[in-house]
Protein backbone atom coordinates (compact mmCIF):
# COMPACT_ATOMS: atom_id res chain seq x y z
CA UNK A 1 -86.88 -25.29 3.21
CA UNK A 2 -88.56 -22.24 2.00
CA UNK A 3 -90.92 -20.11 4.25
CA UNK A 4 -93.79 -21.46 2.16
CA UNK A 5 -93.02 -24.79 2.47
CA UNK A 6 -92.69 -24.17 6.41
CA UNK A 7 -96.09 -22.67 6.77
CA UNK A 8 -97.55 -25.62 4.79
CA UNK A 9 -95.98 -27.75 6.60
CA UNK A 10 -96.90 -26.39 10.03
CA UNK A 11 -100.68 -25.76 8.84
CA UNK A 12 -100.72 -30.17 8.59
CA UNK A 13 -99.65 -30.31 11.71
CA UNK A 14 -102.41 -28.21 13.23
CA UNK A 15 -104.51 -29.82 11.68
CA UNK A 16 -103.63 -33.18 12.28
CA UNK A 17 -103.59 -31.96 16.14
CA UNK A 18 -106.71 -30.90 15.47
CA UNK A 19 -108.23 -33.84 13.99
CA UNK A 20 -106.69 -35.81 17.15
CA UNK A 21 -107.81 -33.74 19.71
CA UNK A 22 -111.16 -34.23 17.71
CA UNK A 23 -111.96 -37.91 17.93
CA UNK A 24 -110.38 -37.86 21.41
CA UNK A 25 -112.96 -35.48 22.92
CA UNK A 26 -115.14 -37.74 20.85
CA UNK A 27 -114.34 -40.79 22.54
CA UNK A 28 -114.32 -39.62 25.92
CA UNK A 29 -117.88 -37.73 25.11
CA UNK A 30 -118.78 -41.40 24.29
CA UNK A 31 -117.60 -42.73 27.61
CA UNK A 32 -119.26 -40.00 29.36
CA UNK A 33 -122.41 -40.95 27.89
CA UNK A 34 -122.04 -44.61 28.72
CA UNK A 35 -121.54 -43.96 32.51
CA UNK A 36 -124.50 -41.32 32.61
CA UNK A 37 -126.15 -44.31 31.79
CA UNK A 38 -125.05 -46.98 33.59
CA UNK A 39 -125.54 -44.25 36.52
CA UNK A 40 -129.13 -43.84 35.55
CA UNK A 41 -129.85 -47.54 35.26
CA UNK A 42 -128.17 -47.90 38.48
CA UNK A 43 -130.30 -45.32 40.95
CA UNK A 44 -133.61 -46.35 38.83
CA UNK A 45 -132.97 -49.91 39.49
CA UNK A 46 -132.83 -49.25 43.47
CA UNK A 47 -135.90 -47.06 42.59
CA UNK A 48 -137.53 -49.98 41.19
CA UNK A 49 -137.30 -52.31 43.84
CA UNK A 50 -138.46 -49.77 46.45
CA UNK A 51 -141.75 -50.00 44.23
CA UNK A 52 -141.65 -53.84 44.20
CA UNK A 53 -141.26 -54.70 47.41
CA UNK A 54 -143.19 -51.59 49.38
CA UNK A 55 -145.98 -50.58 47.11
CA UNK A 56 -146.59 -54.24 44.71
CA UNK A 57 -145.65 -52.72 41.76
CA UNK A 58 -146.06 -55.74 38.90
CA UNK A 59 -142.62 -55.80 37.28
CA UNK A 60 -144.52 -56.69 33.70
CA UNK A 61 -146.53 -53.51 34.12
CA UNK A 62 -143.60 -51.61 34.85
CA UNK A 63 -141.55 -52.06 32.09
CA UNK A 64 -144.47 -51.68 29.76
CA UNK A 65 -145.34 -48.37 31.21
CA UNK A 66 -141.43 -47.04 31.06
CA UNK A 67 -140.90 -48.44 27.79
CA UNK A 68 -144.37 -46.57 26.13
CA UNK A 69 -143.95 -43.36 27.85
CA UNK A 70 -140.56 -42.94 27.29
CA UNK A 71 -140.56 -44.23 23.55
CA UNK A 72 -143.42 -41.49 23.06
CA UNK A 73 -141.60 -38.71 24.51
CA UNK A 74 -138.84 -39.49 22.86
CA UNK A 75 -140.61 -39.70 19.43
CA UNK A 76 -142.41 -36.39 20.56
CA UNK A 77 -139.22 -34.22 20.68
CA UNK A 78 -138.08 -35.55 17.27
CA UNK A 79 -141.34 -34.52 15.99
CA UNK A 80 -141.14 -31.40 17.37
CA UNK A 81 -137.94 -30.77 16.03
CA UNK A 82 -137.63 -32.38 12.85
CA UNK A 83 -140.80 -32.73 11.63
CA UNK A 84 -143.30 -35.51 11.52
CA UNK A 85 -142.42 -36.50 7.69
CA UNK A 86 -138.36 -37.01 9.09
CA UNK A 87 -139.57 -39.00 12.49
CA UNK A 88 -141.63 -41.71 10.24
CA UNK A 89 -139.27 -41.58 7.34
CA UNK A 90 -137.67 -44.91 8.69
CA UNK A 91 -141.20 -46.43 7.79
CA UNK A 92 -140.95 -45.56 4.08
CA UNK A 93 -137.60 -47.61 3.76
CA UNK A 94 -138.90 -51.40 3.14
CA UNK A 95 -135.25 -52.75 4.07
CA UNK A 96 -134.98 -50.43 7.39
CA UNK A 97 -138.35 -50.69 8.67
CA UNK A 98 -138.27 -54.75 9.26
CA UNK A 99 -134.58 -53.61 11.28
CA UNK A 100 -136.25 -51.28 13.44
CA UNK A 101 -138.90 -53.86 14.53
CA UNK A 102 -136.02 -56.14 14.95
CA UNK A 103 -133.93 -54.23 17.29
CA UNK A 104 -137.17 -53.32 19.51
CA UNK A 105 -138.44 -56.86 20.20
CA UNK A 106 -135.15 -58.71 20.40
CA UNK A 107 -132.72 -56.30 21.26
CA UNK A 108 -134.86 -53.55 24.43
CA UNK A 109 -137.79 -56.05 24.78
CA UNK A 110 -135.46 -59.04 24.82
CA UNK A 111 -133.25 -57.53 27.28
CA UNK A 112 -135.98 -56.04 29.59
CA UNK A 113 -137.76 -59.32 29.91
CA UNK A 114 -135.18 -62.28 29.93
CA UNK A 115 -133.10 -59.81 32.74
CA UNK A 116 -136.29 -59.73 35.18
CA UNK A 117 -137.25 -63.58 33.89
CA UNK A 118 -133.49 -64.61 35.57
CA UNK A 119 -134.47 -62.35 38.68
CA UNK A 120 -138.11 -64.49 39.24
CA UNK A 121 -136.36 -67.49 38.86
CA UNK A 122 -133.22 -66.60 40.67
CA UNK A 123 -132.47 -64.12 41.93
CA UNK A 124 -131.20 -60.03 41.67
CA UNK A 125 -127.34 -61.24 41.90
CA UNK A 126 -127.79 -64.46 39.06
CA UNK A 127 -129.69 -61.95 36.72
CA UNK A 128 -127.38 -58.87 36.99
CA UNK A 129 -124.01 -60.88 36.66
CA UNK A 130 -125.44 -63.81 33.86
CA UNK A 131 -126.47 -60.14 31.91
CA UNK A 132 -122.87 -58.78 32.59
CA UNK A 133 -121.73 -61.73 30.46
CA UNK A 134 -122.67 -59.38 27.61
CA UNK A 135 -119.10 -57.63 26.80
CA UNK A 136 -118.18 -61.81 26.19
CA UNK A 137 -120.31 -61.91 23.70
CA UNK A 138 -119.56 -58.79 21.88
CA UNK A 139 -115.73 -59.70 22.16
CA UNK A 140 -115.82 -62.85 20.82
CA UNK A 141 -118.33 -61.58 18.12
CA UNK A 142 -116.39 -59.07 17.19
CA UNK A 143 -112.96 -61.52 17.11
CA UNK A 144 -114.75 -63.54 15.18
CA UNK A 145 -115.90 -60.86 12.59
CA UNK A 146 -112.74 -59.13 12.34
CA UNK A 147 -110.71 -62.65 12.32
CA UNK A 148 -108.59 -61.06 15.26
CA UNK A 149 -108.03 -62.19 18.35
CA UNK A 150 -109.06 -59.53 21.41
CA UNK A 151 -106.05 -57.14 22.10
CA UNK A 152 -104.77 -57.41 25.94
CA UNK A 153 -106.37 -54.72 27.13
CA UNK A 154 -109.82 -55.80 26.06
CA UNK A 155 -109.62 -59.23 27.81
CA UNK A 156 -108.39 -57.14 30.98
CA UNK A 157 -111.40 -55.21 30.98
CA UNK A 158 -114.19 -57.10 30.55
CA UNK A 159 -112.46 -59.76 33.10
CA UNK A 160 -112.26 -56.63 35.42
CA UNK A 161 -115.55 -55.18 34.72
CA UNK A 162 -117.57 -58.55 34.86
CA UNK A 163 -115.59 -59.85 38.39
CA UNK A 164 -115.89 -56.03 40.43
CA UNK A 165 -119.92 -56.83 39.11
CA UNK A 166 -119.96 -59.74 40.56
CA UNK A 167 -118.09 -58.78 43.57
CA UNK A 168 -120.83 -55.43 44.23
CA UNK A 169 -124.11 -57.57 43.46
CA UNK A 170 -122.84 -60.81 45.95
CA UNK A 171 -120.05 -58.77 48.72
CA UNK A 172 -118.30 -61.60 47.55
CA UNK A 173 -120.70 -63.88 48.97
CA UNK A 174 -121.04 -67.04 46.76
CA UNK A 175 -123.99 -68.30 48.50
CA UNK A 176 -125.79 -65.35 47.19
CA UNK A 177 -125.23 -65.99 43.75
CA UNK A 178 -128.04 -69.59 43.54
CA UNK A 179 -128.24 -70.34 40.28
CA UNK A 180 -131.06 -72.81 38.60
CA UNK A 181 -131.46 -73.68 35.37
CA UNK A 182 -134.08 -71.44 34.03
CA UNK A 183 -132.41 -68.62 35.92
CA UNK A 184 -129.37 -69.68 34.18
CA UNK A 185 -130.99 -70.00 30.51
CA UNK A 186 -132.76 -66.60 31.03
CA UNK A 187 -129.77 -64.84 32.16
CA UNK A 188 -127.66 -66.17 29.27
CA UNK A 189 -130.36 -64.58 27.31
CA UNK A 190 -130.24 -61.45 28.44
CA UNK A 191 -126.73 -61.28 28.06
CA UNK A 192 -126.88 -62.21 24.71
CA UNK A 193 -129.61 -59.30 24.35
CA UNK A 194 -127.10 -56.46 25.37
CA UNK A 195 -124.93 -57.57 23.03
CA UNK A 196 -127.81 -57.41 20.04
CA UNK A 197 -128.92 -54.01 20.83
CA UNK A 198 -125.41 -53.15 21.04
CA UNK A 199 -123.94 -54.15 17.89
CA UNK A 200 -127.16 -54.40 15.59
CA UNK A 201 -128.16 -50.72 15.48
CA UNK A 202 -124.97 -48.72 14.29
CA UNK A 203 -126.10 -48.61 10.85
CA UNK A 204 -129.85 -47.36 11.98
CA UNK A 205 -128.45 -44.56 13.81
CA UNK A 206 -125.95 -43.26 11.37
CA UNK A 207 -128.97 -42.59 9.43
CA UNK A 208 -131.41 -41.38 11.23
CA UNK A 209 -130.13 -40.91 14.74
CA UNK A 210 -130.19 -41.79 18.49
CA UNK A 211 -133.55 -40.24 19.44
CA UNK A 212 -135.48 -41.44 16.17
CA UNK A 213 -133.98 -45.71 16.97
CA UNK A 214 -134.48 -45.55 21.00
CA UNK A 215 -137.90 -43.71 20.32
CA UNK A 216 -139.62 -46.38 17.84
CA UNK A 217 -137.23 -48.95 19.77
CA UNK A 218 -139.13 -48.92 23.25
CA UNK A 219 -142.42 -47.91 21.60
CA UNK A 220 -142.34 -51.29 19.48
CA UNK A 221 -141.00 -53.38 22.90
CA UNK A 222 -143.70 -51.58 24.97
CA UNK A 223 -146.51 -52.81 22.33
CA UNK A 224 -144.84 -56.68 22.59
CA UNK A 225 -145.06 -56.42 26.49
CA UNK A 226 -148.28 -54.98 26.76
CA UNK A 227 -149.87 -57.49 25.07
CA UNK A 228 -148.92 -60.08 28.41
CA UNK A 229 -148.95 -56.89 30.79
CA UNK A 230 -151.76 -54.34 29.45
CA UNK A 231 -150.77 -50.68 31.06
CA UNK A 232 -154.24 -50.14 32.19
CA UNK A 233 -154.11 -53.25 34.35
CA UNK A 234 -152.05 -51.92 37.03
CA UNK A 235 -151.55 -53.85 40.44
CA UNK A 236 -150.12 -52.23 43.11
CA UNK A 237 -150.39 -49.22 45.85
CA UNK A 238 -151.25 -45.67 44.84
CA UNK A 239 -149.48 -42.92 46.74
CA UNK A 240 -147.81 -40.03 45.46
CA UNK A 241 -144.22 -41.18 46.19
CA UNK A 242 -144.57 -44.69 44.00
CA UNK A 243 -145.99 -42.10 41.33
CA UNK A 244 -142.86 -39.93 41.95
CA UNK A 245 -140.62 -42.91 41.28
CA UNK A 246 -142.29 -44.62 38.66
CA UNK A 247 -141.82 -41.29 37.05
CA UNK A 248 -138.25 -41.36 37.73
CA UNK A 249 -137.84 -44.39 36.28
CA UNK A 250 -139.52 -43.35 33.28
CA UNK A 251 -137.51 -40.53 32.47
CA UNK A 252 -134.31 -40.66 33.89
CA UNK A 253 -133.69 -44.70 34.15
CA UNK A 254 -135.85 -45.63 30.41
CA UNK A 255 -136.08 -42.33 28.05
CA UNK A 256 -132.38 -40.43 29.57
CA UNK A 257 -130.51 -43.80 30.24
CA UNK A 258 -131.32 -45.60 26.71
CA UNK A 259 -130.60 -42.64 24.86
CA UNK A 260 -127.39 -41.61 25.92
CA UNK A 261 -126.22 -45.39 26.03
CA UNK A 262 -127.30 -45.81 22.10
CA UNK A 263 -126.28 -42.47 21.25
CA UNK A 264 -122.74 -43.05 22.50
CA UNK A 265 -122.79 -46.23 20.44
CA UNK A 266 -121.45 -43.18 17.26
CA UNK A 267 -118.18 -42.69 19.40
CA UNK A 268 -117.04 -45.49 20.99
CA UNK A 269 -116.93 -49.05 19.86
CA UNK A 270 -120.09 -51.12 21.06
CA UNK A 271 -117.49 -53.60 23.26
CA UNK A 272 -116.40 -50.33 25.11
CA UNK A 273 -119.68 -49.33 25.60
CA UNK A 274 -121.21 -52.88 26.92
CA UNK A 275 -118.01 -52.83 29.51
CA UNK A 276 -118.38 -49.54 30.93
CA UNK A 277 -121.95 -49.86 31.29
CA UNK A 278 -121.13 -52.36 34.33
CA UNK A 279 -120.95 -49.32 36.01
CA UNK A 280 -124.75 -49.34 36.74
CA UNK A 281 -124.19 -51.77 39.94
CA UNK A 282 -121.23 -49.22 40.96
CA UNK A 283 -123.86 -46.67 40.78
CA UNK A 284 -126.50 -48.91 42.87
CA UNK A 285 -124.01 -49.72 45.56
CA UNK A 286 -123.35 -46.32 45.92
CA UNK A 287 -126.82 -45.27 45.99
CA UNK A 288 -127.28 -48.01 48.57
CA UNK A 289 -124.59 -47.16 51.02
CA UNK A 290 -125.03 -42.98 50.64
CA UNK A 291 -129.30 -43.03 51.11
CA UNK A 292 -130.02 -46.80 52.11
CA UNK A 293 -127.92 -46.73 54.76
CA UNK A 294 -126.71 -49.98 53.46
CA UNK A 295 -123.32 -51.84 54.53
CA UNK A 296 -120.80 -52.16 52.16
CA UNK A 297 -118.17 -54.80 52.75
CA UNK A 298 -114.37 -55.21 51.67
CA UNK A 299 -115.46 -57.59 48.46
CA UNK A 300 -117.76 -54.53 47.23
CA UNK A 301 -115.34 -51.89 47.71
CA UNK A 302 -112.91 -54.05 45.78
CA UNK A 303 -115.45 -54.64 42.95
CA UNK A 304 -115.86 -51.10 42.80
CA UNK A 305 -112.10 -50.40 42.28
CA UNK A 306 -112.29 -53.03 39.29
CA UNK A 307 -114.94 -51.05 37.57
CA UNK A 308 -113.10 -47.68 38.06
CA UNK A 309 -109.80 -49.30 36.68
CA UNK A 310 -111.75 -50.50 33.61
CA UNK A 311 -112.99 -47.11 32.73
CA UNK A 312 -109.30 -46.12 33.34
CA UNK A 313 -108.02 -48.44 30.64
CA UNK A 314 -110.55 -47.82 28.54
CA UNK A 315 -109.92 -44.00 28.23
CA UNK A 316 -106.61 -44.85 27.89
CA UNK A 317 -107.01 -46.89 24.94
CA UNK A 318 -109.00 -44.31 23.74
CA UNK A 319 -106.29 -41.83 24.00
CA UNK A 320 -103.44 -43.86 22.33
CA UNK A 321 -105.31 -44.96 19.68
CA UNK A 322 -106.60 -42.09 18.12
């Protein structure tokens, strides 16, 4: 081997390192993102039902108001830094545009709605773990699509991921979990949601990005819901602290949390993402015990172990197969 063949040789292997290294960073950005969210949705869920049940927050109201504001800051920052003309270019495409209005009613307005639907007829345990069924559906969807059957490591996690849910929202406690029909149907629903606004936007944001599909996303699911819960018909205590939340949950738990969750859809496979983003009732339990003072029992602790093992696997996967 001559020195030139050496130093071509050698410059493919860099780069191949590189190119791996790459797409790993990638992936685990991806994960990141997914957990930012879940953590988000987590603490602004606790924040939530501090304003239901001590200031009489409607629930209706509140998702329209999250969903508006946070779809019209979102579409605000685009503007500002791409341009009006780029930020309502989707509207111009006749195939795109009907997608868009698509993913915002069925896929966030869906999933808002039929999530706190199973909570008023059930209750906060049926409607968290029914909507944790979500990962299912993308699996088998995905199966189904590919015509290959889940690897292993996939049915591990979502098993994982959807029993350490379960085990955080009910300690373990069976009794907790009542389930009735509608509560049942509803949940199902949202479940089914997750995995719509999972899978269906991939194309929409290779072309025009995160910001641009979340933005026109929650702004068309805020005009759906405010048509049953106006935003100027508010019900509910004024004080400066529900303010200070409802903002939270605005920014941090609607506009920050939706973002990074559909942004991350770009580096890591929308099954990943659904799993991992069972780490929002992780995040509430912890929120719970740390500034709630709340007890936390052997079950949870254990359901919170199955959730951290799933993200293990998951970055491991991530690892060995790129």
């Amino acid at each position: 081997m001559n020195l030139l063949e050496f130093n071509l040789k050698s410059s493919e292997v860099h780069k191949f390192r590189f190119i791996t290294s790459r797409k790993q960073f990638q992936h685990f950005k991806g994960l990141a993102m997914v957990l930012l969210g879940a953590v988000l949705w987590g603490v602004s869920g606790t924040a939530a039902q501090v304003l239901f049940q001590h200031y009489g927050i409607d629930s209706g109201w509140l998702v329209t108001v999250r969903m508006s504001i946070a779809g019209l800051l979102m579409l605000a920052g685009v503007s500002l830094n791409s341009g009006l003309t780029y930020t309502f270019s989707i509207w111009k495409d006749k195939k795109d545009a009907p997608k868009l209005i698509i993913f915002g009613i069925i896929g966030l307005l869906g999933v808002q709605y039929s999530y706190f639907a199973s909570i008023h007829y059930g209750n906060a345990a049926t409607g968290t773990i029914l909507q944790y069924m979500g990962p299912i559906f993308i699996t088998i969807y995905v199966a189904l699509r590919t015509h290959r059957m889940p690897t292993i490591s996939q049915c591990i996690s979502v098993f994982l991921a959807i029993l350490g849910a379960f085990l955080l929202v009910t300690n373990g406690n069976w009794h907790s979990f009542s389930v009735s029909g509608l509560a049942v149907f509803w949940g199902i629903i949202s479940a089914i949601t997750v995995a719509f606004y999972s899978l269906y936007p991939q194309e929409l944001l290779c072309k025009y990005g995160a910001a641009t599909i979340s933005g026109w996303g929650m702004l068309i699911g805020s005009i759906g819901m405010g048509l049953i819960h106006p935003p100027w018909n508010f019900v509910g205590v004024h004080s400066l602290h529900a303010w200070l939340l409802i903002g939270f949950v605005v920014i941090f738990g609607t506009l920050i949390a939706f973002y990074v969750y559909i942004a991350s859809l770009k580096y890591i496979s929308a099954a990943e993402a659904s799993v991992l983003s069972c780490g929002e009732p992780l995040s509430a339990s912890i929120i719970a015990v740390t500034i709630l003072h709340v007890q936390m029992g052997w079950a949870a602790i254990f359901g919170g172990l199955c959730i951290l093992v799933t993200v293990t696997i998951m970055a491991g996967k991530g690892a060995t197969d790129h």
